[in-house]
Protein backbone atom coordinates (compact mmCIF):
# COMPACT_ATOMS: atom_id res chain seq x y z
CA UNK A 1 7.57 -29.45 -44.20
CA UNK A 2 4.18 -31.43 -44.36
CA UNK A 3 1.47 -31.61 -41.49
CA UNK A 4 2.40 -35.40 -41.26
CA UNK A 5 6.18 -34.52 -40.17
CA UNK A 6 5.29 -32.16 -37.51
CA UNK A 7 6.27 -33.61 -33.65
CA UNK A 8 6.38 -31.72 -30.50
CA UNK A 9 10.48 -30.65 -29.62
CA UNK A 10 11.94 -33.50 -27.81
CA UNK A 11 11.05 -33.60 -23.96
CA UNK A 12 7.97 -31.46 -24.02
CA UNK A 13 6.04 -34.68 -23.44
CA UNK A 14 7.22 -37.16 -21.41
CA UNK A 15 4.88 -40.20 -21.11
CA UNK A 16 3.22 -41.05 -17.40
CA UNK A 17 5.08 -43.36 -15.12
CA UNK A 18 3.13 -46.55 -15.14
CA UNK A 19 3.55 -47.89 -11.33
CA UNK A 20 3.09 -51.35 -9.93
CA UNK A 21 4.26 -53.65 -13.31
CA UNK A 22 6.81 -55.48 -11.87
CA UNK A 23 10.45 -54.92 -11.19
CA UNK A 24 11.93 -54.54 -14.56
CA UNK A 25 9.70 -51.58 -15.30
CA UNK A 26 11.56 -50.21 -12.39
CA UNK A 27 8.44 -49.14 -10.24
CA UNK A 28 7.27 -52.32 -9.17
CA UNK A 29 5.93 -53.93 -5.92
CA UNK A 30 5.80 -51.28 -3.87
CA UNK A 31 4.77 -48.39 -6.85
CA UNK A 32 6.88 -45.78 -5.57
CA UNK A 33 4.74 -45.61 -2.08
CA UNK A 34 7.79 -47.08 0.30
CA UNK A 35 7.51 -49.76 2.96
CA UNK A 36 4.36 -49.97 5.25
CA UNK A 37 2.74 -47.01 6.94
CA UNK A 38 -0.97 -45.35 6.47
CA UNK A 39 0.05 -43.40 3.30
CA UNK A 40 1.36 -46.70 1.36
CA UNK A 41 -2.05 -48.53 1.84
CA UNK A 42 -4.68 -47.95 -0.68
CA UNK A 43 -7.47 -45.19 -0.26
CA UNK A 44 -5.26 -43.20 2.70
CA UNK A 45 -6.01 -39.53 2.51
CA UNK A 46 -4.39 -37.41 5.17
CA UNK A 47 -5.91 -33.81 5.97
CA UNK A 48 -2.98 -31.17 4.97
CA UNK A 49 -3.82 -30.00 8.64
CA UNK A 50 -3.36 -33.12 10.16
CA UNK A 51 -0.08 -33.41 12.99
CA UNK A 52 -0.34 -37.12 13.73
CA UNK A 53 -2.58 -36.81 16.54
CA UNK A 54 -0.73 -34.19 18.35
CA UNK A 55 -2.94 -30.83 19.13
CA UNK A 56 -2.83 -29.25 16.16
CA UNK A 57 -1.75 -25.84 15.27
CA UNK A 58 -5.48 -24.15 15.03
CA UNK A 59 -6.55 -25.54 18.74
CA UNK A 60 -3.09 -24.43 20.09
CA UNK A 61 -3.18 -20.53 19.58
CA UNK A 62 -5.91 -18.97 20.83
CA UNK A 63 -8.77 -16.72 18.69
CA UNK A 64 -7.78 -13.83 17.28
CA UNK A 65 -9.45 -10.86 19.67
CA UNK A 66 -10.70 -7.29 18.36
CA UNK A 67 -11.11 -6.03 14.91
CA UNK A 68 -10.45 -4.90 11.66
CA UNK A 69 -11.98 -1.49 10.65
CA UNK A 70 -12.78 -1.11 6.89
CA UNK A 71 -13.72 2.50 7.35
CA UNK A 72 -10.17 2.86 8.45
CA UNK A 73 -7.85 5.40 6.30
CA UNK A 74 -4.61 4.98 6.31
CA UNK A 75 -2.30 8.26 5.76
CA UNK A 76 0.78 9.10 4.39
CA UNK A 77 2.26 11.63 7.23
CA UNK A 78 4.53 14.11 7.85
CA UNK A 79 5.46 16.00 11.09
CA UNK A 80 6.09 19.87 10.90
CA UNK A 81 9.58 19.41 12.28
CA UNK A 82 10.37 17.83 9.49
CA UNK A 83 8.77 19.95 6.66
CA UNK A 84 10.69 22.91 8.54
CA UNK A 85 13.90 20.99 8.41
CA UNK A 86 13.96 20.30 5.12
CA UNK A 87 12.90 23.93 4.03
CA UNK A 88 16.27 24.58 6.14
CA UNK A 89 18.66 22.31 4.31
CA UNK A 90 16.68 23.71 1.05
CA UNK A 91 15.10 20.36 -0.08
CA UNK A 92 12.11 22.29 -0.34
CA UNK A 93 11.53 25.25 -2.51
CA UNK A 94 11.06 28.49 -0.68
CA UNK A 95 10.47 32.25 -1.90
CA UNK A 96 8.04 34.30 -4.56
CA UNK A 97 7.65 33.48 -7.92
CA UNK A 98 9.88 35.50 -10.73
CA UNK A 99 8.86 38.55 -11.23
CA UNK A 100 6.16 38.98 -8.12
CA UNK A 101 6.53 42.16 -6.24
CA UNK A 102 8.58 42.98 -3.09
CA UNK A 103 7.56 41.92 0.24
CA UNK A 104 7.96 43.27 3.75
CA UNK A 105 7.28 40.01 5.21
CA UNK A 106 8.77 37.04 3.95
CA UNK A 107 6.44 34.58 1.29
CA UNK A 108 5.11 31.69 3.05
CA UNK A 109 6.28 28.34 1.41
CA UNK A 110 4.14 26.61 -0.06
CA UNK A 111 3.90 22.99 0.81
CA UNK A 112 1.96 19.82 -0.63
CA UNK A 113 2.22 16.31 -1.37
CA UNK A 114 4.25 16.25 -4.35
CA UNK A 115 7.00 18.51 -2.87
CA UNK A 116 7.18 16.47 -0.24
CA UNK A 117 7.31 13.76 -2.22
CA UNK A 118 10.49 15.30 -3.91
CA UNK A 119 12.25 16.46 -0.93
CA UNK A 120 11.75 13.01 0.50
CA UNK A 121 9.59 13.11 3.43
CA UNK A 122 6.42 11.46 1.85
CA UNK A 123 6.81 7.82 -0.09
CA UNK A 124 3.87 7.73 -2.59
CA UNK A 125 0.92 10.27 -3.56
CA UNK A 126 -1.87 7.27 -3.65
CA UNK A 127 -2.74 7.79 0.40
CA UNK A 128 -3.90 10.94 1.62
CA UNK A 129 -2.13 13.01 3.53
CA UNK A 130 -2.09 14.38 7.46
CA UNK A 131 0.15 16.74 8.89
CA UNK A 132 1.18 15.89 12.22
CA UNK A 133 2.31 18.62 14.82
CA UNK A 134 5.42 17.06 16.63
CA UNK A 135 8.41 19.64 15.81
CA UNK A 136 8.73 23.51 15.40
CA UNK A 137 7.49 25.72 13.02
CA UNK A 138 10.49 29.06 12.78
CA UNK A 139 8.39 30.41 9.08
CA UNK A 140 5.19 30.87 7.34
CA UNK A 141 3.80 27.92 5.64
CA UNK A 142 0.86 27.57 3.31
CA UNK A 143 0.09 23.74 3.51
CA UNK A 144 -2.17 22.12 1.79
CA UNK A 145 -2.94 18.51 2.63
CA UNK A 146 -6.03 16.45 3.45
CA UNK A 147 -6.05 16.34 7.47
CA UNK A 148 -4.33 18.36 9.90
CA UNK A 149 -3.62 17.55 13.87
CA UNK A 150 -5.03 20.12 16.37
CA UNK A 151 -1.23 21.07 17.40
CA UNK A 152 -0.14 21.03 13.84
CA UNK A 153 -2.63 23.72 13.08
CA UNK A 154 -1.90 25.81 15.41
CA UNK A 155 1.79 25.58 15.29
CA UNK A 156 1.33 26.43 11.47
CA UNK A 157 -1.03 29.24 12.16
CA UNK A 158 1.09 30.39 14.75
CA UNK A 159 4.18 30.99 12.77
CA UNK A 160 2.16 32.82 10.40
CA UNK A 161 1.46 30.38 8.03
CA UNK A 162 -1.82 29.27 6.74
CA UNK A 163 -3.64 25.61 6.08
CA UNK A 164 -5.78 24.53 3.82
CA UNK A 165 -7.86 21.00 4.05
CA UNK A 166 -8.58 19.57 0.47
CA UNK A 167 -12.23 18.41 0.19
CA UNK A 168 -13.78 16.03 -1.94
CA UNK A 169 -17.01 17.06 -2.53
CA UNK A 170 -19.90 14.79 -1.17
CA UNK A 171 -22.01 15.88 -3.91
CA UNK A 172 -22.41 16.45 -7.58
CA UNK A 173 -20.97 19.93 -8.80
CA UNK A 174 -22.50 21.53 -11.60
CA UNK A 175 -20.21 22.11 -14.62
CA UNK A 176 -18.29 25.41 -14.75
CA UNK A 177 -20.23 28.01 -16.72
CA UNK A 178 -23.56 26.22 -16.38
CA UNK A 179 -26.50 27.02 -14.39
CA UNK A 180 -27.69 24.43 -12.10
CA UNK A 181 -31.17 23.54 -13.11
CA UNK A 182 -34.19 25.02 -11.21
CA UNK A 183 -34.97 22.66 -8.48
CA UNK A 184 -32.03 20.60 -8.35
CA UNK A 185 -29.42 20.49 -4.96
């Protein structure tokens, strides 16, 4: 093979349709553009928005009203009715680890995101989470997720259980092990 015999495969160029060169070249006379009308006449440019005169589409529906919040956060949640059914039907793990000691009262199950995620109840871990407090609490819970409801918490507390909001800090940490520096936050 030699640079001279190299050619693009056949049909990945196809030449451009020359219009308006008679009728033999096949499109002649009218070029392809029909029979009369404003689009066949020569420098006719209709607006993609245009409906032939009738009231278009933009006029006919009426502004859009309110707003769109872009401090809004949108949650992934879960009702306590439902964490407490699934501990029921056992799609969530309950009981103390191997080898902890006896209890008198049973070990609150523990509850976050990614066990809920597992048992179901919670689609992806990218939103934060908030408990919500329709449903009935019957055992101890230690849940941890980002927001609670008022009747959520209590519900929780009230069965024994405890909750616990995760935090991101609003402000730098210092490293663990090192002194913050004398005068800083």
């Amino acid at each position: 093979m030699k640079l001279h015999d190299l050619r693009p495969p056949d049909g990945a160029h196809t030449a451009k349709t020359r219009v308006g060169r008679g009728i033999a070249a096949g499109k002649g006379k009218t070029a392809g553009r029909g029979t009369k009308g404003q689009k066949s006449r020569a420098g006719s440019s209709i607006p993609a928005w245009f409906e032939g005169g009738q009231t278009p589409i933009h006029i006919r529906i009426p502004k859009l009203r309110g707003f769109r919040n872009i401090n809004r956060i949108e949650y992934e949640v879960v009702n306590v009715g439902a964490i407490s059914a699934a501990i029921e039907l056992g799609r969530l793990p309950e009981g103390d680890l191997p080898g902890a000691p006896e209890r008198a009262t049973p070990a609150p199950v523990s509850v976050n995101q990614e066990l809920l995620r597992m048992a179901g109840l919670v689609r992806s871990l990218d939103k934060p989470l908030k408990i919500l407090g329709s449903g009935d609490v019957s055992r101890p819970l230690f849940v941890v997720a980002d927001a609670f409801t008022r009747s959520a918490r209590e519900k929780i507390e009230g069965a024994g259980g405890t909750v616990q909001v995760i935090e991101i800090p609003t402000s730098l940490l210092a490293a663990i092990g090192v002194e913050p520096a004398a005068g800083a936050d």
